[in-house]
Protein backbone atom coordinates (compact mmCIF):
# COMPACT_ATOMS: atom_id res chain seq x y z
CA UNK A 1 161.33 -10.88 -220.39
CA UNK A 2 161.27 -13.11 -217.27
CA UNK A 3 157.52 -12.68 -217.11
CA UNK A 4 157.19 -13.66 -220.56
CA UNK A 5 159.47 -17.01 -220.26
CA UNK A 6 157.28 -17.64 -217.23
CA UNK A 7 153.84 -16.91 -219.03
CA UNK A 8 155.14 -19.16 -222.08
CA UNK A 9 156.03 -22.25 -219.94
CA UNK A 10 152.94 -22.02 -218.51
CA UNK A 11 151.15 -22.02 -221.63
CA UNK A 12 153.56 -25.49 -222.88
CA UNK A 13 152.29 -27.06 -219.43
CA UNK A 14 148.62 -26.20 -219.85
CA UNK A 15 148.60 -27.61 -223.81
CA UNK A 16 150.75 -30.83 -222.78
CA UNK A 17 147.82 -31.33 -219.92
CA UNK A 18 145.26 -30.59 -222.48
CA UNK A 19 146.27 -33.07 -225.24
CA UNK A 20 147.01 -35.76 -222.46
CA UNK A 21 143.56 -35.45 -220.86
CA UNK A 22 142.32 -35.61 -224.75
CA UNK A 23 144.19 -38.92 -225.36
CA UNK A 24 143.20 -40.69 -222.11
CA UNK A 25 139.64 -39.73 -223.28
CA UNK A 26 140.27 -41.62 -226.47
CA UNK A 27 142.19 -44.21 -224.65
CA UNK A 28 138.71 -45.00 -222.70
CA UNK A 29 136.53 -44.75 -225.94
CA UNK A 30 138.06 -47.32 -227.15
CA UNK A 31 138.42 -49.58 -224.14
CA UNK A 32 141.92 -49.63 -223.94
CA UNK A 33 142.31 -51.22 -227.29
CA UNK A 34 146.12 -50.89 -228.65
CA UNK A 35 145.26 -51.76 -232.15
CA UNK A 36 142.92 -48.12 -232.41
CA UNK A 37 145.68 -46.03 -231.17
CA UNK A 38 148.17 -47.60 -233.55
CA UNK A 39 146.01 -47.30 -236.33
CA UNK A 40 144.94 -43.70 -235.81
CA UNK A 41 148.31 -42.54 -234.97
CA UNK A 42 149.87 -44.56 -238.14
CA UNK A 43 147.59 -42.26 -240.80
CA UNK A 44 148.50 -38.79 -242.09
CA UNK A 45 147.88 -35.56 -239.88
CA UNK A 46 144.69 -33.89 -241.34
CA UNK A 47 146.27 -30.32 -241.29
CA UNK A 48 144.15 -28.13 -239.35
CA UNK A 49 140.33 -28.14 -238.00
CA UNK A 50 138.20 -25.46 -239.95
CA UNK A 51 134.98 -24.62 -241.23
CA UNK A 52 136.39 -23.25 -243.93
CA UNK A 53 138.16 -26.56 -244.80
CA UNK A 54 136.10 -29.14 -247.56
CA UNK A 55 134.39 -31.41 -245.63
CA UNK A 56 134.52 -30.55 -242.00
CA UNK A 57 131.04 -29.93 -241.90
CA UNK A 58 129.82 -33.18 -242.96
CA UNK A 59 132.94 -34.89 -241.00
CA UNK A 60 131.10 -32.49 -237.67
CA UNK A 61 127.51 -33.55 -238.98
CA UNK A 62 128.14 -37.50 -239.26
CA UNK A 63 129.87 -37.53 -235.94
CA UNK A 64 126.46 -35.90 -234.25
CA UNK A 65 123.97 -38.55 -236.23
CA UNK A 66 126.09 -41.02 -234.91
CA UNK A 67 125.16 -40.26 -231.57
CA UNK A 68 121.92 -39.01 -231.70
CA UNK A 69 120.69 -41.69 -233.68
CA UNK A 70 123.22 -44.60 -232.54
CA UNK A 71 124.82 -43.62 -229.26
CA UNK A 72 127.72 -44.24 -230.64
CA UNK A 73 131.05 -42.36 -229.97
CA UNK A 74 132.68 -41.42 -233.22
CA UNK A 75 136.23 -39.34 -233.07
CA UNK A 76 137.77 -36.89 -235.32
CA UNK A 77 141.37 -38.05 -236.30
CA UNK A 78 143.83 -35.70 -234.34
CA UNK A 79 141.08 -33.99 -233.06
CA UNK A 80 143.40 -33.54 -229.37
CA UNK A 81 146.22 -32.78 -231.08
């Protein structure tokens, strides 16, 4: 069991790293502009990131164009999270 706890607050640590190394990469994309954060973080959670769910392909294919054809950075809302 001791392993387990250990192996499980491990795993918390890791994820917490994760999503903060995810949200200092958004943080840069969008130049350290407050009013981005506060309007992603003010709209509805998506649910979660499928194939299977409508419209994540074209949500995955627009992002792409927009850099291939653009260079622009476009972001999936709670993509990090």
């Amino acid at each position: 069991m001791d392993d387990w706890r250990l192996e499980s607050d491990v795993l918390e640590r890791i994820g917490r790293q994760l999503r903060s190394v995810g949200d200092a990469m958004a943080w840069r994309a969008f130049g350290y502009d407050r009013r981005y954060i506060l309007t992603l973080r003010r709209n509805e959670a998506p649910g979660p990131m499928t194939l299977a769910k409508e419209g994540t392909v074209h949500e995955v294919q627009f992002i792409q164009d927009q850099w291939s054809e653009h260079r622009r950075l476009a972001m999936l809302h709670d993509l990090t999270n």
